[in-house]
Structure formats: structure tokens, C-alpha cells
Protein backbone atom coordinates (compact mmCIF):
# COMPACT_ATOMS: atom_id res chain seq x y z
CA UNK A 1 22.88 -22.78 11.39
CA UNK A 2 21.58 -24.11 8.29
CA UNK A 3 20.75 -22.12 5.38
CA UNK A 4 20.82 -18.68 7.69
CA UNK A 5 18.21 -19.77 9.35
CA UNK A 6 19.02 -20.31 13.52
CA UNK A 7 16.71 -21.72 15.62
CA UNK A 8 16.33 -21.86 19.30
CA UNK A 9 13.49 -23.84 21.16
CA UNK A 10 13.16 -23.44 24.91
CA UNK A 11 11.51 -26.12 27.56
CA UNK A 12 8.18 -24.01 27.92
CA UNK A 13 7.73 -24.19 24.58
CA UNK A 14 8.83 -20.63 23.25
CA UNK A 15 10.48 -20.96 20.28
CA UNK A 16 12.24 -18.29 18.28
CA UNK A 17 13.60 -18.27 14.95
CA UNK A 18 16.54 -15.98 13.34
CA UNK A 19 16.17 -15.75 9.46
CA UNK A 20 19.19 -14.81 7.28
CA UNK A 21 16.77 -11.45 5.71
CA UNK A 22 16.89 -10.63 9.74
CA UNK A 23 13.10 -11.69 10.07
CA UNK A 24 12.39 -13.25 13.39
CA UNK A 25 9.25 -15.55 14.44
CA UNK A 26 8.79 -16.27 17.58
CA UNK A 27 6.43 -18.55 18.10
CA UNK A 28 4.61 -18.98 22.29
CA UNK A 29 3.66 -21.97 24.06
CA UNK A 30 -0.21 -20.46 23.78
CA UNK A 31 0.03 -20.90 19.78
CA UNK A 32 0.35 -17.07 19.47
CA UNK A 33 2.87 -16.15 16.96
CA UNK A 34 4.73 -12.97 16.43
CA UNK A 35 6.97 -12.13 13.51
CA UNK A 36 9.25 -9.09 12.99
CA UNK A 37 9.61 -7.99 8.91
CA UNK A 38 12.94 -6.52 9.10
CA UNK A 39 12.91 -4.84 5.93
CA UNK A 40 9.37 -3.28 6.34
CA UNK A 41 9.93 -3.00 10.26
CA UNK A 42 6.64 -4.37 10.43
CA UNK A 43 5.28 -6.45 13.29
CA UNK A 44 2.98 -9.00 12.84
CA UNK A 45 1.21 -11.48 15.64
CA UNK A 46 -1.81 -13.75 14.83
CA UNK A 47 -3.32 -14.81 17.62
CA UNK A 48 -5.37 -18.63 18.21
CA UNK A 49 -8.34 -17.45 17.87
CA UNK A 50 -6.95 -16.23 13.88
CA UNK A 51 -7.05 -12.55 14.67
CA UNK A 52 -3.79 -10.37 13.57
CA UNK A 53 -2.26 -7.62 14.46
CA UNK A 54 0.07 -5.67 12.25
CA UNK A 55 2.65 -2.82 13.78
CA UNK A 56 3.96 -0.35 10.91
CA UNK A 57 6.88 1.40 11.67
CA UNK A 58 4.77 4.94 11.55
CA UNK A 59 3.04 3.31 14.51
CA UNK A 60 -0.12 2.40 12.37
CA UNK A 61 -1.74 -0.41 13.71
CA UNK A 62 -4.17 -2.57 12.14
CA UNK A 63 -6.47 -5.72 12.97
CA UNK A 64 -7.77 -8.20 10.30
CA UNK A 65 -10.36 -10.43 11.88
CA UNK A 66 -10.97 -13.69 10.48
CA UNK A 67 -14.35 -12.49 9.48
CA UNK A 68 -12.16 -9.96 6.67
CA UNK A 69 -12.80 -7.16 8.21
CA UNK A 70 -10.15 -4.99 9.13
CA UNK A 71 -9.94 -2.13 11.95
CA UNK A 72 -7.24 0.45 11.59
CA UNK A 73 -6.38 2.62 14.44
């Protein structure tokens, strides 16, 4: 537990990460990531292939595609 940051890596590759602002990355065995902004309760995942996908807590959602454009639904 170094610097409030805790790791934990598992055998199939999942790894997840604790940070000491209460962020958490988790990052999958398929390169996809997906991290948690505490503060803004905001979810973010980027995918492989670059796309991302943001999660607002008043259940906005909204793509940017590596192209720069953005889709919000």
C-alpha cells in the first residue's frame, strides 16, 4: 500500500487498482479499461479499438470515437 495507491493483479490478467482520491481502474485481460471518478461519479471505459464511453452520474452517456466525434445519448 504505497502512496494510497493498492493494487491487486489476478492470474487472468484482470487487474484492479484502488487510488487514495477513491478512483478505481480496472484494467481486463482484453486491454479494455474501465475507471470510476469518484468525485465526479463518472465512469469511464476505453475500449482497444480507442473508443470511450463516459457514464455521468445523471445517467448521460456519451461516446468519443477516435475519429473526434462524439455521440451523446
Amino acid at each position: 500500500f504505497s502512496n494510497g495507491v493498492r493494487r491487486e493483479t489476478h492470474p487472468d490478467g484482470y487487474t484492479i487498482v484502488y487510488f487514495n482520491n477513491n478512483d478505481i481502474k480496472q484494467t481486463y485481460a482484453d486491454q479494455k479499461i474501465v475507471y470510476y471518478f469518484a468525485d465526479a461519479k463518472t465512469t469511464q471505459t476505453t475500449y482497444p479499438d480507442g473508443l470511450q464511453v463516459f457514464k455521468f452520474s445523471n445517467r448521460q452517456i456519451e461516446k468519443h470515437f477516435t475519429d473526434g466525434t462524439k455521440e451523446i445519448m
